[in-house]
Protein backbone atom coordinates (compact mmCIF):
# COMPACT_ATOMS: atom_id res chain seq x y z
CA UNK A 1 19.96 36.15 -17.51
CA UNK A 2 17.53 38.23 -19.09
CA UNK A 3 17.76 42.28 -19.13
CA UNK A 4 14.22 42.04 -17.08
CA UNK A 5 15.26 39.75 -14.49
CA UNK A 6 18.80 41.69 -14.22
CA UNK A 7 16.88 45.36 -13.79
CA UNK A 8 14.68 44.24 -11.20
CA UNK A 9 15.24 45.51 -8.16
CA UNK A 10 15.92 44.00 -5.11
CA UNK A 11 13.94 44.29 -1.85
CA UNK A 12 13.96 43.16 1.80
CA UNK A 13 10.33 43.07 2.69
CA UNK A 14 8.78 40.14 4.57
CA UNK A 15 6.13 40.00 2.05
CA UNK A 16 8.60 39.00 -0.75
CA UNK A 17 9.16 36.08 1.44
CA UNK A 18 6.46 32.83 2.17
CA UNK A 19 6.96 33.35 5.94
CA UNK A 20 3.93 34.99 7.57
CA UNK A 21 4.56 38.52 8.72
CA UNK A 22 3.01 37.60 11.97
CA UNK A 23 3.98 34.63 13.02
CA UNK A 24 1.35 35.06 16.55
CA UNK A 25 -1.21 34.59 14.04
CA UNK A 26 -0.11 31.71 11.85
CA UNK A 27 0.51 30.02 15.53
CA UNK A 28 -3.21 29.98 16.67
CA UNK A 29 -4.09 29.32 13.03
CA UNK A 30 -2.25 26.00 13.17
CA UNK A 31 -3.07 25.22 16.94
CA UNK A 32 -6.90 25.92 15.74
CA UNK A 33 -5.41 23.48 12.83
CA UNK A 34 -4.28 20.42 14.98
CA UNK A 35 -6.99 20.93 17.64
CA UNK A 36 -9.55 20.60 14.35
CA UNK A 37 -7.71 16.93 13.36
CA UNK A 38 -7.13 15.99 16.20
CA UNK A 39 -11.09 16.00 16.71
CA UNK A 40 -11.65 15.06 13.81
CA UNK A 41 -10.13 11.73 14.46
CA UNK A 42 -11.15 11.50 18.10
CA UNK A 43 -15.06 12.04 16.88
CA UNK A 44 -14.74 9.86 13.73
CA UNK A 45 -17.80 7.13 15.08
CA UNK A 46 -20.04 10.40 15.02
CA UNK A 47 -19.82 10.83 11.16
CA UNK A 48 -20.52 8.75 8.17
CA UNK A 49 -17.89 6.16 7.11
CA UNK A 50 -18.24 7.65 3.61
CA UNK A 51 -20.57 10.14 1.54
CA UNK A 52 -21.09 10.63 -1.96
CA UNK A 53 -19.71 14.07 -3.31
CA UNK A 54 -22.43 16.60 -4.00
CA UNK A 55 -22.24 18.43 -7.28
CA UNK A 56 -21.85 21.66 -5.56
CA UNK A 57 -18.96 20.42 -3.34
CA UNK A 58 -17.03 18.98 -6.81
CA UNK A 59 -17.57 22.38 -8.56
CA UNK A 60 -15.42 24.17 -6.11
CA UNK A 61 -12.60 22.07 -7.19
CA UNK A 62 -12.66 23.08 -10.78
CA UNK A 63 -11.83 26.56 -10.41
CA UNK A 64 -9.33 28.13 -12.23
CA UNK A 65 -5.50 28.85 -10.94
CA UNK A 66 -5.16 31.55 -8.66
CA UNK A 67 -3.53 34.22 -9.25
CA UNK A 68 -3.83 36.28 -6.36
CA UNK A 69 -3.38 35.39 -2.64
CA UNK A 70 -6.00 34.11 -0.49
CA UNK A 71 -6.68 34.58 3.42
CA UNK A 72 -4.84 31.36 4.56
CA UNK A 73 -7.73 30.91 7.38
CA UNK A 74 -10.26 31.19 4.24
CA UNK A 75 -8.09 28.02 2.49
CA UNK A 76 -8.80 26.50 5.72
CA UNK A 77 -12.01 26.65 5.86
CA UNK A 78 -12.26 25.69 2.58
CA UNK A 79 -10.14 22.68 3.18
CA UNK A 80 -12.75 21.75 6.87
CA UNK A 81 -16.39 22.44 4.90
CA UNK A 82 -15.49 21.04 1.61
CA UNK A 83 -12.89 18.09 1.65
CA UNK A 84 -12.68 16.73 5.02
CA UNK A 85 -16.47 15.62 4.86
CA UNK A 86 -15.34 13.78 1.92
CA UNK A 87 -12.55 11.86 2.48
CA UNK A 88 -12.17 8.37 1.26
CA UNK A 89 -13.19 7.27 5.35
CA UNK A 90 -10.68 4.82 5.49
CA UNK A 91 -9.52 6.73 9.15
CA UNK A 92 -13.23 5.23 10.22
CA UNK A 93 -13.60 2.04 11.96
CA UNK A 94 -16.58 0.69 9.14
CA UNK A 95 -14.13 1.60 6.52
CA UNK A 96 -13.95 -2.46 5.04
CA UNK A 97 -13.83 -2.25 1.57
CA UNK A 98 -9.97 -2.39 0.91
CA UNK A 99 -7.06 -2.94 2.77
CA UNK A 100 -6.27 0.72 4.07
CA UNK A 101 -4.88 1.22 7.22
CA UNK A 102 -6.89 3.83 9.99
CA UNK A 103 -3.63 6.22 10.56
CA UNK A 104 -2.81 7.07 14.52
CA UNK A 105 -2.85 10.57 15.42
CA UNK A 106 0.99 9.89 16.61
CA UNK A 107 1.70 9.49 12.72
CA UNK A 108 0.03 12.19 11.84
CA UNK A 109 1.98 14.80 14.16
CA UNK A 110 5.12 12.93 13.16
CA UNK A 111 3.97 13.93 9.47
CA UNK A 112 3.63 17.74 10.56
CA UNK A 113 7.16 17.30 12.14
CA UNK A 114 8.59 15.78 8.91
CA UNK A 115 7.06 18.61 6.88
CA UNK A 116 8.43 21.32 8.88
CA UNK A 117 12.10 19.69 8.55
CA UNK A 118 11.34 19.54 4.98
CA UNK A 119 14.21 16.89 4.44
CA UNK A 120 14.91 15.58 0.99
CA UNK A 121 16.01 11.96 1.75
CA UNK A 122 17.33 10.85 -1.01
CA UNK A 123 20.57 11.50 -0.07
CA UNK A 124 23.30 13.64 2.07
CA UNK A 125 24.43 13.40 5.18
CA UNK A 126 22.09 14.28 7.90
CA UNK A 127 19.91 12.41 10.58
CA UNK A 128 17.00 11.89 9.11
CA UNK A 129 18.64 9.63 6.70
CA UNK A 130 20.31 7.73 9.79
CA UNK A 131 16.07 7.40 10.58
CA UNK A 132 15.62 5.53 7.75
CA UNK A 133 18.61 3.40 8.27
CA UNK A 134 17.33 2.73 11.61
CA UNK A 135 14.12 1.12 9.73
CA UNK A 136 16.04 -0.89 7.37
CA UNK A 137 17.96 -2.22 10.72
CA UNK A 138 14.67 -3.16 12.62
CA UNK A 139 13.69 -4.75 9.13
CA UNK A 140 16.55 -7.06 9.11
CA UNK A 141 15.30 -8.44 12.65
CA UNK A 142 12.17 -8.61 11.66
CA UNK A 143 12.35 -10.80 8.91
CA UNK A 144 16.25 -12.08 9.82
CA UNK A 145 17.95 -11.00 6.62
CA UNK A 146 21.58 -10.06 7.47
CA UNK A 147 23.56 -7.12 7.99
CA UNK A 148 24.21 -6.46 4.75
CA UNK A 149 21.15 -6.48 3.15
CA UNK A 150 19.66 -2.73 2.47
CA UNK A 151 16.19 -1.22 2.33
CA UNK A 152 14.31 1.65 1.21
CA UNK A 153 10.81 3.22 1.60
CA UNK A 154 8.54 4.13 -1.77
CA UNK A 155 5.12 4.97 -2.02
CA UNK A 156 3.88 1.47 -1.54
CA UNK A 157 3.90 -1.77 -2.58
CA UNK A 158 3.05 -2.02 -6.34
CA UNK A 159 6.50 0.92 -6.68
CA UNK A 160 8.69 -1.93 -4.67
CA UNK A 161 7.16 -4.70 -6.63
CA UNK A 162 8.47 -2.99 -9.91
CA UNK A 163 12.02 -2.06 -7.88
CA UNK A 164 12.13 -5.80 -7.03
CA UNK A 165 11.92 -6.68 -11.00
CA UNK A 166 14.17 -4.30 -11.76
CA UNK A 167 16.98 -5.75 -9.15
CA UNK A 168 15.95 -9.23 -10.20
CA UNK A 169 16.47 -8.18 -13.94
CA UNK A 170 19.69 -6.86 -13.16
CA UNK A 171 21.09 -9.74 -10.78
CA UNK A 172 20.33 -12.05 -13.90
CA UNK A 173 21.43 -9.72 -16.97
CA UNK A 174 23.67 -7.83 -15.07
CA UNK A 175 24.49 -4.05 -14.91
CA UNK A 176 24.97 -3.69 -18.44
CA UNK A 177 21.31 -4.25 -18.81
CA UNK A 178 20.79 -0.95 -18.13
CA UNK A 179 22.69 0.79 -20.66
CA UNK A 180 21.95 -1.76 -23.37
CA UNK A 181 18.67 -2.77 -22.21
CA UNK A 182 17.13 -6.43 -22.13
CA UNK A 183 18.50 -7.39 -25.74
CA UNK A 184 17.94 -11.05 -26.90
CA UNK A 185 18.86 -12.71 -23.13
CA UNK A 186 15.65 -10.35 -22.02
CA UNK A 187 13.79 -11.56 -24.27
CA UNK A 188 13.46 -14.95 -22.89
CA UNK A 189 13.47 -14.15 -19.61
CA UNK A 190 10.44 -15.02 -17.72
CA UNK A 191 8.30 -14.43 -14.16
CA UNK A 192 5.90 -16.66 -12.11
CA UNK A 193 3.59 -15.61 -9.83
CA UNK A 194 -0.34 -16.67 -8.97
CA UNK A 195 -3.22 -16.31 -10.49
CA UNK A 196 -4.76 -14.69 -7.53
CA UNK A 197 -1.43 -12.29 -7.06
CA UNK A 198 -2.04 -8.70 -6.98
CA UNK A 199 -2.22 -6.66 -10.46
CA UNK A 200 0.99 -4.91 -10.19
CA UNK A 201 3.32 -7.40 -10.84
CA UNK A 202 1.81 -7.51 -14.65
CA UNK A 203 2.44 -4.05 -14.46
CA UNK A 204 5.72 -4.08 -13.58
CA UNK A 205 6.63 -6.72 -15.82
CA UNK A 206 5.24 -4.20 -18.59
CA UNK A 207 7.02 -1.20 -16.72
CA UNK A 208 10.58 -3.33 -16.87
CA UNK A 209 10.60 -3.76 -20.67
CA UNK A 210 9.47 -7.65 -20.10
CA UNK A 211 5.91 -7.31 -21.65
CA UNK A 212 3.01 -9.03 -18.74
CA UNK A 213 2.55 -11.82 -21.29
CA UNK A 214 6.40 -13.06 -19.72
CA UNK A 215 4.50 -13.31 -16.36
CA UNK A 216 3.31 -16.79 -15.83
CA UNK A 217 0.34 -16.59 -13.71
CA UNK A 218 -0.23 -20.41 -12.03
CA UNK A 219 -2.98 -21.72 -10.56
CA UNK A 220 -3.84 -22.07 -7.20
CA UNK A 221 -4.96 -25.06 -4.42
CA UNK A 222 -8.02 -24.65 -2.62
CA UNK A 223 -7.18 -22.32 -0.13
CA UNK A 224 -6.09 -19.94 -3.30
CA UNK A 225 -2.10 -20.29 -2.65
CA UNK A 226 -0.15 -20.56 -5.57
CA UNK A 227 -0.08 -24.36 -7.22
CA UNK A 228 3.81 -25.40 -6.28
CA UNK A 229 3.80 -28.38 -8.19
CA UNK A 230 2.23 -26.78 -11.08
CA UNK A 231 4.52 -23.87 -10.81
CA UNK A 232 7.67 -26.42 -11.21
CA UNK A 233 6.26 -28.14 -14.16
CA UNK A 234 5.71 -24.94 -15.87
CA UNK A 235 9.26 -23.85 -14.97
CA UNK A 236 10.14 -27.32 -16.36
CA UNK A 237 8.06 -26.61 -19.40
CA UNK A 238 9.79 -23.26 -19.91
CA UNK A 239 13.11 -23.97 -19.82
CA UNK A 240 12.38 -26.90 -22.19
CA UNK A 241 11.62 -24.84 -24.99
CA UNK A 242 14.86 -22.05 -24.16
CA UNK A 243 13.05 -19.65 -21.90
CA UNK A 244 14.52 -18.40 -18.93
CA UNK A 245 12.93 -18.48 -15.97
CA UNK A 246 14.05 -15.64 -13.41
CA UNK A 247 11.91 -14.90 -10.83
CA UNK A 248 8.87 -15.60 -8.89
CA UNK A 249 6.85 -13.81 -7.01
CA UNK A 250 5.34 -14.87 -3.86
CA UNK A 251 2.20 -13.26 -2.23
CA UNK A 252 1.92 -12.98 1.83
CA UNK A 253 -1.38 -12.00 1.95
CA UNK A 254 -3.42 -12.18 -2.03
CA UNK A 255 -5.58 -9.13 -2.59
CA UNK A 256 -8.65 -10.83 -3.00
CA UNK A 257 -9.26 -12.86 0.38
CA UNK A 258 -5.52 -12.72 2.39
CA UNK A 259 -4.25 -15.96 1.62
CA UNK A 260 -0.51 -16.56 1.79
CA UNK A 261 1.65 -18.67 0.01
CA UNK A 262 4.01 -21.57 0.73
CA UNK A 263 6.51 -19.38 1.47
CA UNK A 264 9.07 -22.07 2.51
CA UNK A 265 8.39 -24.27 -0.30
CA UNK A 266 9.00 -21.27 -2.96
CA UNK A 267 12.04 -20.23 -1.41
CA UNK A 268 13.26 -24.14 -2.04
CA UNK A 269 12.05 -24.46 -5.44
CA UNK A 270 14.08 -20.68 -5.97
CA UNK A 271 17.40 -21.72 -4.40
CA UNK A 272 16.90 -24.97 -6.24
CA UNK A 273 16.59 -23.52 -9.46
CA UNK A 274 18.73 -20.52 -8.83
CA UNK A 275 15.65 -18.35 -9.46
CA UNK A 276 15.50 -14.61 -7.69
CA UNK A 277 12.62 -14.79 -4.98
CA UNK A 278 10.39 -12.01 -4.03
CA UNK A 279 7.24 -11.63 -1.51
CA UNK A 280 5.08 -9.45 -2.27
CA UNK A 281 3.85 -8.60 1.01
CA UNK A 282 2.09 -5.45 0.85
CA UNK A 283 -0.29 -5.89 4.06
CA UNK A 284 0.47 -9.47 4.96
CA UNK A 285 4.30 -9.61 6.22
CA UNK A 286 3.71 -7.17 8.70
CA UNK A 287 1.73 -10.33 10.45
CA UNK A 288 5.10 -11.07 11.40
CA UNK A 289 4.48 -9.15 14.32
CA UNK A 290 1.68 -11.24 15.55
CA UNK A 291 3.18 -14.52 17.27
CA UNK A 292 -0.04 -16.29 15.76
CA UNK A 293 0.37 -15.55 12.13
CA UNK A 294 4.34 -15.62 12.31
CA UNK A 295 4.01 -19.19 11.79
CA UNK A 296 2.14 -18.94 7.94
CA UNK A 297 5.03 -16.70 7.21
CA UNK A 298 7.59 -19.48 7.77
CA UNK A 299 10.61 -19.10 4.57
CA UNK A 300 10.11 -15.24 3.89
CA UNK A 301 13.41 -14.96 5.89
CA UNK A 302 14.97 -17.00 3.03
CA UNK A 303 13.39 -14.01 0.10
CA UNK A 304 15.72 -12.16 -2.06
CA UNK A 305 13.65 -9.06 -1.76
CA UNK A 306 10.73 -8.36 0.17
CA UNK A 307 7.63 -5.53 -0.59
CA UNK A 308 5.63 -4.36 2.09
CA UNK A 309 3.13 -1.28 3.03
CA UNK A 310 3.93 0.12 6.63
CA UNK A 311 0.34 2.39 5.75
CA UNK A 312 -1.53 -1.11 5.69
CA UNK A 313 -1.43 -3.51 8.88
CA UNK A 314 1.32 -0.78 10.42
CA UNK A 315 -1.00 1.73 10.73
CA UNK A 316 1.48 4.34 9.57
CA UNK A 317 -0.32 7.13 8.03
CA UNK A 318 -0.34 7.14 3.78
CA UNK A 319 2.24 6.81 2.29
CA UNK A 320 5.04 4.45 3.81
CA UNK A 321 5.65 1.68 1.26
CA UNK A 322 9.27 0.07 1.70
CA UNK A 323 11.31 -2.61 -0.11
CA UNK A 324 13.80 -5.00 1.40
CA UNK A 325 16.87 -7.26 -0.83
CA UNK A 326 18.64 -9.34 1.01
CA UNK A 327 21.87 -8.22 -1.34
CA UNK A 328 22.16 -4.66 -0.81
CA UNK A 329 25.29 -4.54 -3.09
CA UNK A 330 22.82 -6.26 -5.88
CA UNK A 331 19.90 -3.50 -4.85
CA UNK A 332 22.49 -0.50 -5.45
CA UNK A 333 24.00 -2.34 -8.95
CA UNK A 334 20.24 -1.85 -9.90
CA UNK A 335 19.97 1.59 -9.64
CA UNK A 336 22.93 3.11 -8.75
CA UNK A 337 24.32 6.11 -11.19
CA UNK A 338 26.97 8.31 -10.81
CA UNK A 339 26.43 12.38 -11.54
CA UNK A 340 28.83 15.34 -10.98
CA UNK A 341 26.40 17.49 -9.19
CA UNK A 342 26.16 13.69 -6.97
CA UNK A 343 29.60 13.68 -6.07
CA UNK A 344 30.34 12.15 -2.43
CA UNK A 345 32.63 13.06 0.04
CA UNK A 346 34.53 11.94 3.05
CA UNK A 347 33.38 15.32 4.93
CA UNK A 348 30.55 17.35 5.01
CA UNK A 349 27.33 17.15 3.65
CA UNK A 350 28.26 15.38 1.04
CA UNK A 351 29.81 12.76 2.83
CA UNK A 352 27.80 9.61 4.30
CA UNK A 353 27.59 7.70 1.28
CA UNK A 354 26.02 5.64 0.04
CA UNK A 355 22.58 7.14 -0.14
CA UNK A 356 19.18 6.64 -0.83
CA UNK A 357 19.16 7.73 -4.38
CA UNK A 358 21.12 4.68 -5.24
CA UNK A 359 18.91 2.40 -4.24
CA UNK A 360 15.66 3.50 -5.89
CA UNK A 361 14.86 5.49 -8.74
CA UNK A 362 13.71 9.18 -7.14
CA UNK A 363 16.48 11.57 -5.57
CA UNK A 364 13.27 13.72 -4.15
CA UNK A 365 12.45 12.02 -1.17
CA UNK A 366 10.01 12.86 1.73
CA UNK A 367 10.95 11.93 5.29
CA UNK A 368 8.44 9.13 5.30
CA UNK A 369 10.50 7.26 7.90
CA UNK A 370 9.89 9.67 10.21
CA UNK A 371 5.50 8.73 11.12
CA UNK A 372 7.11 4.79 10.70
CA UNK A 373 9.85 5.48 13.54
CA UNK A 374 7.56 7.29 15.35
CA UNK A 375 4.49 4.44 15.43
CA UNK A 376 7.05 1.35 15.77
CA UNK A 377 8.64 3.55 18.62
CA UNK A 378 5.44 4.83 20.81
CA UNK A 379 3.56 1.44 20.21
CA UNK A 380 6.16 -1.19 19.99
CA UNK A 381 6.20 -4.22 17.96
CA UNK A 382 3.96 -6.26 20.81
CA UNK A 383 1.02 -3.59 20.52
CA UNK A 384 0.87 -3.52 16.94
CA UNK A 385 1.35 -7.44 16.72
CA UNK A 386 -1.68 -7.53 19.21
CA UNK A 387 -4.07 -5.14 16.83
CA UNK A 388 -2.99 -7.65 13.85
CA UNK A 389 -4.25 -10.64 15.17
CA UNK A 390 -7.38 -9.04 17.16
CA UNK A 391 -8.14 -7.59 12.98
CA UNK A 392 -7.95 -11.06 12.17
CA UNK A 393 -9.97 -12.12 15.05
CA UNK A 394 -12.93 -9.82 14.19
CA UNK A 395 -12.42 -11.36 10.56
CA UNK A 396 -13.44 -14.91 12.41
CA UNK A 397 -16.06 -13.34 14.51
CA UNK A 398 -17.78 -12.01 11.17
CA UNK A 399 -17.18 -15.50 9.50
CA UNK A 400 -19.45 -17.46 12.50
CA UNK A 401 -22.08 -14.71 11.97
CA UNK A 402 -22.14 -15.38 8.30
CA UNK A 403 -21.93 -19.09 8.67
CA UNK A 404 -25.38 -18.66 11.78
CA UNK A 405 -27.13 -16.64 9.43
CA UNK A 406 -28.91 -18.59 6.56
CA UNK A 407 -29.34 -15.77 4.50
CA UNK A 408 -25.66 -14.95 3.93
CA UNK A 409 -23.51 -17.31 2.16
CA UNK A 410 -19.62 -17.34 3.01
CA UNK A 411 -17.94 -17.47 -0.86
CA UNK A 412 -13.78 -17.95 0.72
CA UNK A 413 -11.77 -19.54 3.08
CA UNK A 414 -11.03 -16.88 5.89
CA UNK A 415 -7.09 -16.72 5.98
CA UNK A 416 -6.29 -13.91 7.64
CA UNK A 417 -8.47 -10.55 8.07
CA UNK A 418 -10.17 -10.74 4.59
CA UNK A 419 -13.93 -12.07 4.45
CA UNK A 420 -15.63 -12.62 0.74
CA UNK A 421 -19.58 -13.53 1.38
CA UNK A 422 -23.03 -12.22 -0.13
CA UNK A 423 -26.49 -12.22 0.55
CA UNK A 424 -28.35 -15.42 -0.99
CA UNK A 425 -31.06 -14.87 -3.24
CA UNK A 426 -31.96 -14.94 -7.13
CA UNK A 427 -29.95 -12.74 -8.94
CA UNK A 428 -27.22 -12.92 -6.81
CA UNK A 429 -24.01 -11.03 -8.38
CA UNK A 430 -26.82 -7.82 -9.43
CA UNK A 431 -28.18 -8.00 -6.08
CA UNK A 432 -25.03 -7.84 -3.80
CA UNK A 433 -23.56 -5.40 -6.40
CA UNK A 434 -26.77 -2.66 -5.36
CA UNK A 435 -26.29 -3.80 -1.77
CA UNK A 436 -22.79 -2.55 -1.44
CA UNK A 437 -23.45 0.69 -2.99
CA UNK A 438 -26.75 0.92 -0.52
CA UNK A 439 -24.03 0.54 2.10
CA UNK A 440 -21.48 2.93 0.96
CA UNK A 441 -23.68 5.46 0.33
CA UNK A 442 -25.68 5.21 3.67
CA UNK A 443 -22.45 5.92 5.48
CA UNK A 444 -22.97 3.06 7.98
CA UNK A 445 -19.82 1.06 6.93
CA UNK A 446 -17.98 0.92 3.49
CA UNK A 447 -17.15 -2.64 1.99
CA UNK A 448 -15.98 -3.12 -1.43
CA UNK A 449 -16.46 -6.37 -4.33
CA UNK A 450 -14.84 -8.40 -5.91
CA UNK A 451 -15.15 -11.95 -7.91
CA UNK A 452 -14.55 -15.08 -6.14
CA UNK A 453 -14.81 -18.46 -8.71
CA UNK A 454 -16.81 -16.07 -11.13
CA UNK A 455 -19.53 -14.79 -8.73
CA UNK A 456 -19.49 -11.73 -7.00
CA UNK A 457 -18.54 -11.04 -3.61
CA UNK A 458 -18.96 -8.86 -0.88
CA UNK A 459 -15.54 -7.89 0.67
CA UNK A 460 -15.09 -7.16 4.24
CA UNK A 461 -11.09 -6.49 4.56
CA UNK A 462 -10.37 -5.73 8.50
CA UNK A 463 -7.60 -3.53 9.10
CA UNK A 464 -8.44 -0.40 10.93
CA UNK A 465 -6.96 -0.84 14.30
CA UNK A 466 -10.32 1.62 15.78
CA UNK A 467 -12.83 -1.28 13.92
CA UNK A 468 -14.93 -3.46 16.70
CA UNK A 469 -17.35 -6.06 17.38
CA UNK A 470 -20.07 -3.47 17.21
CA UNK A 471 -18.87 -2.42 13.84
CA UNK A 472 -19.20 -6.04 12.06
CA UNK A 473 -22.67 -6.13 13.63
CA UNK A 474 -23.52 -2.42 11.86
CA UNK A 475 -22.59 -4.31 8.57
CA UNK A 476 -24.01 -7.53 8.79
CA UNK A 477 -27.55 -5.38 9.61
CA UNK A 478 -27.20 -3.40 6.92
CA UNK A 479 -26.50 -5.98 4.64
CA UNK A 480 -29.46 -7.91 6.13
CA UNK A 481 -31.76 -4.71 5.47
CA UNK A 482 -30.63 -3.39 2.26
CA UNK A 483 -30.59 -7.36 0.91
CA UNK A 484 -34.10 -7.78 1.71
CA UNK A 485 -34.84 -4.67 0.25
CA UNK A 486 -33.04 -5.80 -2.72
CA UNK A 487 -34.39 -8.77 -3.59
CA UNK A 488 -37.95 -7.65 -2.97
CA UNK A 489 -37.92 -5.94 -5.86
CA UNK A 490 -35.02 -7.76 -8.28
CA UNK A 491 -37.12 -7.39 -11.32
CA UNK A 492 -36.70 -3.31 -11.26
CA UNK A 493 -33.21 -3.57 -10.37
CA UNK A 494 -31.37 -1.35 -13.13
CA UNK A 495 -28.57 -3.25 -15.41
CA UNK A 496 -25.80 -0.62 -14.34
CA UNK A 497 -22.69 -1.26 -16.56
CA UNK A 498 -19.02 -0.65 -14.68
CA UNK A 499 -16.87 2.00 -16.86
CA UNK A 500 -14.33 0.22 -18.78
CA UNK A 501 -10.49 -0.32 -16.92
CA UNK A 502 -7.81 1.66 -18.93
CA UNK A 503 -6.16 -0.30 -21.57
């Protein structure tokens, strides 16, 4: 200890403290607080979906670090004029571009709650770690994995997608994979997954020492599910020439338009070539729920490991990603490691092992079961199940007005609450580009593109449980308006090139 820090003298104000020193005052500050929110989700129809950020409004966010203390009501208003307008929008029911869920205001008081218990989770022995557990048991129903299969929650999906290759690595390499790394046996180890699967499992191929090009991305059928018999060939092919094939990856629900795989048929082809399988099934298992869309998930109970987003289809509010493995012991060989300052205990609050930390890579932890107990306990499993299959209702409702309308072209099987169309005309893919930014930007809903069969799509993805009739009718006129507008004048449209993805 330094000679400074040991001469300086010790005090037992309430300002050396963070506590307020009046707490009446921080009390009507935070009722003001929640009343605010509270409205703010309650009046959400009355504002924009989204707005672009003025210039002004961005500069205030590159000040530099403060030094001094600030009036917290100040910070407050700060927070209401200046970044509450211009939020992403995806609590709005005409947010469609990606696959966000609209948050309840039940998970967000369950968030205050979890904040002022300020629980690390990721290990210990307290209740809200027995929270969590209580998820991982509901899981198990769910998706009928047994008893001792384990679960955790991460920030989403693409973290438990790289989790999953890690366990997957380690179940075929075993635990001295970690110390050694992937060595020669790594080397040939390879993945499978679609070509329409979601971008992160390249990544976390790269992330697990594998390199993406060890990801064998296989084509898919017409209704863009992954190509089984081409999948076995190239297994086939693979182990032919001394690769090893050791896992594939499964979608329930592909990013683009929300198709799911054969889920039954992969988890036959695994257990027949004693290959790990995992779902990635970041919005699309949760259609479990829904005793219509149950039946396309037929064979995930049979998945080694399962990914899943309760902040998509659950509603839960950002973030709540978890990860299931059907082999807990397997899960904790993965990432398991022992520590002194670890150590567990029969008694005390060191005792209830094992904990979180071995099952994942962070020992900081928020309490994100908390908002996920508290939505699957106020609504049930029946209510959300209903607003799953009424998302994918309104995704059939906007299909028929596509298919009545001559102007609008429907580009992709509807599957589940996804919709990929565009506005016919000359110059298509520039056109519908300018169209969905003319959306965006006039705040009346906020769908995003993408690239169906090399053409360019507009994609409606329906998951806010507030979204409605009227609200596919908002979009379908504005697409209308600004497409006519569009293609009036094609031959001034501006060539406006997308910055480059990160390499």
């Amino acid at each position: 200890m330094t000679r400074l820090l040991r001469e300086t003298p010790l005090r037992a104000e309430a300002s050396e403290t963070l506590d307020p020193q009046n707490w009446d005052e921080l009390r009507a500050l935070g009722h003001r607080m929640l009343d605010d929110m509270i409205d703010y989700i309650a009046s959400v129809r009355d504002r924009p979906v989204w707005q672009p950020i003025p210039d002004r409004v961005r500069a205030r966010f590159r000040e530099q670090l403060p030094r001094e203390a600030s009036d917290l009501g100040e910070v407050y208003r700060t927070f209401a004029d200046f970044v509450a307008p211009y939020a992403t929008g995806n609590v709005h029911p005409g947010f469609m571009g990606w696959v966000h869920g609209g948050g309840s205001a039940v998970g967000m008081l369950a968030e205050m709650l979890a904040a002022g218990l300020n629980a690390n989770l990721g290990g210990r022995d307290h209740v809200p770690i027995e929270v969590e557990r209580q998820i991982v048991q509901w899981m198990r129903e769910m998706f009928a994995f047994p008893d001792t299969a384990s679960g955790i929650f991460v920030t989403g999906t693409s973290m438990a997608n790289l989790m999953a290759v890690l366990v997957a690595r380690t179940a075929v390499l075993g635990k001295l994979a970690r110390q050694h790394g992937i060595g020669n046996d790594g080397a040939l180890l390879t993945a499978y997954t679609s070509k329409a699967a979601h971008g992160c499992i390249s990544k976390a191929m790269d992330i697990a020492g594998f390199g993406s090009d060890a990801l064998r991305c296989i084509g898919v059928d017409q209704a863009h599910r992954i190509d089984v018999r081409a999948l076995r060939d190239q297994i086939a092919r693979d182990r032919e020439i001394g690769f090893k094939p050791f896992l594939v990856v499964g979608s329930a629900g592909t990013v683009d338009i929300g198709a799911i795989d054969a889920l039954g048929e992969l988890a036959a082809l695994c257990a027949e070539e004693n290959i790990w399988f995992h779902v990635d099934g970041a919005f699309g298992a949760l259609g479990i729920l829904s005793p219509a869309l149950a039946p396309l998930l037929a064979g995930i109970e049979r998945a080694d490991s399962i990914a899943l987003d309760f902040h998509k289809w659950g509603q839960v509010p950002y973030d709540a990603g978890f990860l299931m493995v059907r082999d807990g012991e397997r899960h904790r060989e993965a990432f398991a490691a022992p520590a002194a300052y670890l150590r567990r205990e029969t008694r005390g609050l060191a005792a209830g092992s094992p904990w979180p930390c071995d099952m994942g890579p962070d020992l900081s932890r928020g309490f994100r079961a908390l908002k996920t107990w508290f939505t699957l306990k106020t609504y049930g499993t029946d209510k959300l199940g209903a607003i799953i299959t009424r998302s994918c209702a309104l995704a059939g409702y906007l299909e028929a007005r596509i298919l009545a309308e001559p102007r609008l072209e429907l580009l992709a099987p509807v599957n589940l609450n996804i919709v990929c169309f565009r506005y016919a005309c000359e110059d298509a893919d520039k056109v519908n580009g300018q169209i969905v930014v003319d959306i965006q930007e006039s705040g009346i809903a906020a769908p995003s593109t993408t690239v169906i069969d090399g053409r360019l799509a507009i994609r409606a993805a329906i998951v806010n449980h507030r979204t409605d009739v009227c609200d596919i009718d908002a979009m379908i006129a504005a697409v209308l308006e600004f497409g006519a507008q569009r293609s009036s004048r094609r031959d001034r449209l501006p060539d406006i090139e997308a910055p480059p993805l990160a390499l």
